[in-house]
Protein backbone atom coordinates (compact mmCIF):
# COMPACT_ATOMS: atom_id res chain seq x y z
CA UNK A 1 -0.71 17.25 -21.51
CA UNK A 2 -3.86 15.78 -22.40
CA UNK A 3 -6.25 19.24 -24.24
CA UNK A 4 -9.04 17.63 -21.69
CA UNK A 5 -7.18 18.07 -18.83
CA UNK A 6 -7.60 22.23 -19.39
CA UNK A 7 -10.68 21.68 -18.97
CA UNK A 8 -10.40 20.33 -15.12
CA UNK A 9 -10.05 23.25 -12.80
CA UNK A 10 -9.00 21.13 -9.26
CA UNK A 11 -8.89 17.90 -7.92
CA UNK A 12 -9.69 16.76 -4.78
CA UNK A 13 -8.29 13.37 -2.90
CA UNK A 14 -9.87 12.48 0.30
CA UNK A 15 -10.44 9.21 2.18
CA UNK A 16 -11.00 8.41 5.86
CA UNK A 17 -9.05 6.15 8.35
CA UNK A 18 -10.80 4.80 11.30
CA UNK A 19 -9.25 3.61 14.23
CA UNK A 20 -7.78 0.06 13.40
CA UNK A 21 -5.99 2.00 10.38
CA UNK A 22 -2.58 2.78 10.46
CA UNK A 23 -2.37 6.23 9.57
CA UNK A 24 1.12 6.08 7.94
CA UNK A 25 0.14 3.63 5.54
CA UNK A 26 -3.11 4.89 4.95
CA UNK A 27 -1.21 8.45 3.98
CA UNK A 28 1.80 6.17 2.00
CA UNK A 29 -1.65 4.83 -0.31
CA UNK A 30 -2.62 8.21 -1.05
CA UNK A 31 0.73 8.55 -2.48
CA UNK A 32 0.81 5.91 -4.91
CA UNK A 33 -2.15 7.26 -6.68
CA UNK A 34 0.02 10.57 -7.01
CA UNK A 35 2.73 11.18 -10.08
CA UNK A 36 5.86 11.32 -9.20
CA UNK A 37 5.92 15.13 -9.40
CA UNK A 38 3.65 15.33 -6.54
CA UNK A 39 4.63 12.29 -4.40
CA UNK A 40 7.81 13.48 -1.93
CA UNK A 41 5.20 16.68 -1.21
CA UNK A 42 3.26 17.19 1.87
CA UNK A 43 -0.29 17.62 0.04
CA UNK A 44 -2.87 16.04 2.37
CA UNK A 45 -3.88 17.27 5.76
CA UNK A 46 -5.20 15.34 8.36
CA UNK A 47 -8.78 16.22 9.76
CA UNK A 48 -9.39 14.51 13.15
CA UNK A 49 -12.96 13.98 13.77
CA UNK A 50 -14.94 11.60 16.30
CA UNK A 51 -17.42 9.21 14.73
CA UNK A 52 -21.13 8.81 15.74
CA UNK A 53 -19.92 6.08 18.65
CA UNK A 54 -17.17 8.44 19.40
CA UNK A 55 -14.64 6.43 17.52
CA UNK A 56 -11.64 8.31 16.38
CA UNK A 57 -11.91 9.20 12.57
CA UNK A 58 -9.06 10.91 10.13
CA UNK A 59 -10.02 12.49 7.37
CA UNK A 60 -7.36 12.69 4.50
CA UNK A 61 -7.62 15.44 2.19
CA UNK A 62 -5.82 17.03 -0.61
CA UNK A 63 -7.10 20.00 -3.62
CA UNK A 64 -5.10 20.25 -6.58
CA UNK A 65 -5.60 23.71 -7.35
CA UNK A 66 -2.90 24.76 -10.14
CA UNK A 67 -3.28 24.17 -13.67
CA UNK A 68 0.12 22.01 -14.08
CA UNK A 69 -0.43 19.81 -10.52
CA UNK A 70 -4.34 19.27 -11.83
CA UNK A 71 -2.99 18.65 -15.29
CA UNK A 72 0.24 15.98 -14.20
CA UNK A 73 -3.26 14.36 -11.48
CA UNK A 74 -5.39 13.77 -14.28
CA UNK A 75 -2.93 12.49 -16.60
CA UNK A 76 -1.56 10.09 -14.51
CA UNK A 77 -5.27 8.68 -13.37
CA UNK A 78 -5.87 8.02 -17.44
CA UNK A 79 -2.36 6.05 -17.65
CA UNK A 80 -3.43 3.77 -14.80
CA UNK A 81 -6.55 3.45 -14.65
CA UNK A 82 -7.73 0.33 -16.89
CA UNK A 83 -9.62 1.12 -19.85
CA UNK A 84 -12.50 -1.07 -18.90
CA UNK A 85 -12.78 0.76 -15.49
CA UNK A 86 -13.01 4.14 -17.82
CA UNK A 87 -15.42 2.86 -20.04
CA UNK A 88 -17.85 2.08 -16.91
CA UNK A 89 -17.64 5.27 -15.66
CA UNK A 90 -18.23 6.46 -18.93
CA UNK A 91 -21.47 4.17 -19.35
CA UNK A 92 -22.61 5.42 -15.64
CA UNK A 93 -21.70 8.97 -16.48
CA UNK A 94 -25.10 10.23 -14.89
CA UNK A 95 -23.69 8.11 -10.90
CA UNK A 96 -20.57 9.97 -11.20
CA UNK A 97 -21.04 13.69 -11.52
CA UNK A 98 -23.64 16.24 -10.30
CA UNK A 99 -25.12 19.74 -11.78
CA UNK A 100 -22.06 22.00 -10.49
CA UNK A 101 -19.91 19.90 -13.57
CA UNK A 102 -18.02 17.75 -11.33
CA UNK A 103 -16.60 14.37 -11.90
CA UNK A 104 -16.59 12.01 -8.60
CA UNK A 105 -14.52 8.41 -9.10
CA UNK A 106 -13.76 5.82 -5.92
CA UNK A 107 -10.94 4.25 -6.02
CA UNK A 108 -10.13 0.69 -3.81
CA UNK A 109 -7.97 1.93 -1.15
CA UNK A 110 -7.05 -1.76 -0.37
CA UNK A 111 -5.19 -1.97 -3.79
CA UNK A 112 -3.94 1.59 -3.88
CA UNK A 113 -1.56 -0.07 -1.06
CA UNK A 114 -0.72 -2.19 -3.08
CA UNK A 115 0.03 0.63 -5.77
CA UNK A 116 -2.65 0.01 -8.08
CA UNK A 117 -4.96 2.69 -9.36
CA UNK A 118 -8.79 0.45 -9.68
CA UNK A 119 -12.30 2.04 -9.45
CA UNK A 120 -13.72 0.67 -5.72
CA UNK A 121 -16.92 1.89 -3.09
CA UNK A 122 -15.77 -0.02 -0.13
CA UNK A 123 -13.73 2.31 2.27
CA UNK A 124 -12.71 4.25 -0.78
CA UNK A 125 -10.16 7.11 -1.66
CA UNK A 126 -12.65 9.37 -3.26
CA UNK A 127 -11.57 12.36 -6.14
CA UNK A 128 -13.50 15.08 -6.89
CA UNK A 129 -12.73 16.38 -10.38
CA UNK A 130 -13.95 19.50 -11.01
CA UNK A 131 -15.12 20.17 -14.41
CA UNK A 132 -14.48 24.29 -16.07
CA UNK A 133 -17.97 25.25 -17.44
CA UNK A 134 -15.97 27.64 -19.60
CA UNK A 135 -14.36 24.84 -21.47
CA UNK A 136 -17.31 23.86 -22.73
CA UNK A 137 -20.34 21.41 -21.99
CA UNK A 138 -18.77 19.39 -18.85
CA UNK A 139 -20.74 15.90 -19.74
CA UNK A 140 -18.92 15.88 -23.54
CA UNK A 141 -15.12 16.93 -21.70
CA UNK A 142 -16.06 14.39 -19.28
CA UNK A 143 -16.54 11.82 -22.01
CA UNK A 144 -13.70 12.82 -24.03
CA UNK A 145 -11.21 12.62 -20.27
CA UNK A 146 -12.48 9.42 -19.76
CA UNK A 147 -11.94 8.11 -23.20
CA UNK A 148 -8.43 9.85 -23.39
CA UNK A 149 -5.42 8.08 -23.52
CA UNK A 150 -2.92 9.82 -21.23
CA UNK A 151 0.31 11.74 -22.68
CA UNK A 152 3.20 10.69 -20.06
CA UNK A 153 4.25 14.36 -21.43
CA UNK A 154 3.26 17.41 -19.58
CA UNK A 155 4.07 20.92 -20.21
């Protein structure tokens, strides 16, 4: 496992269906940005909410909370995600992550149904990627995540 991925305390995957979404394959998308390990497992709940017309809303949502899920996440998200997608993150590091050391990346829901992992801000799947301050300065892990190659290999 990647020595940057200790550094990442939880994850969180969310995303939200609206009505003409079919919730099934909305939930099988979440999957396919998941590694194997965590795929066949019931992770996300389902938040029904109304919208401000009183449209019907789901809210997907799933926190990676142990060390080895967090660490098999995060590993996974380096191996697919393309190096120039990384690299823009990395260049808008100040648009992606906040004071309290977390790490936020959007991901195209449209071609996560197609099973492709690509950075997107229309109707996105949105991760949360919480950063340990004990670890050290979260802006310099960040960097050093983002400019990680994965290790298929976890512990």
């Amino acid at each position: 496992m990647l020595r940057e991925t200790n550094a990442i305390q939880s994850v969180q995957i969310s995303t939200i269906a609206h009505a003409t979404d079919d919730l099934d394959r909305v939930q099988a998308a979440l999957r396919l940005i998941l590694p194997d390990s965590l795929r066949g497992r019931e992770i996300f709940t389902r938040r029904y909410m109304e919208g401000h017309h009183g449209n019907p809303i789901v809210r997907f949502e799933a926190n990676l909370t142990r060390t080895q899920e967090v660490g098999e996440f995060a590993n996974y998200l380096m191996e697919r995600l393309a190096k120039n997608e990384k690299l823009l993150i990395e260049r808008e590091l100040d648009a992606h992550t906040d004071e309290d050391s977390n790490l936020f990346i959007r991901l195209d829901k449209q071609q996560a149904f197609r099973g492709l992992v690509e950075l997107g801000e229309e109707d996105p799947i949105r991760l949360r990627l919480k950063f340990s301050r004990l670890s050290g300065e979260a802006r310099e892990l960040m960097k050093r995540f983002l400019e990680s190659e994965a290790s298929a290999q976890v512990h």
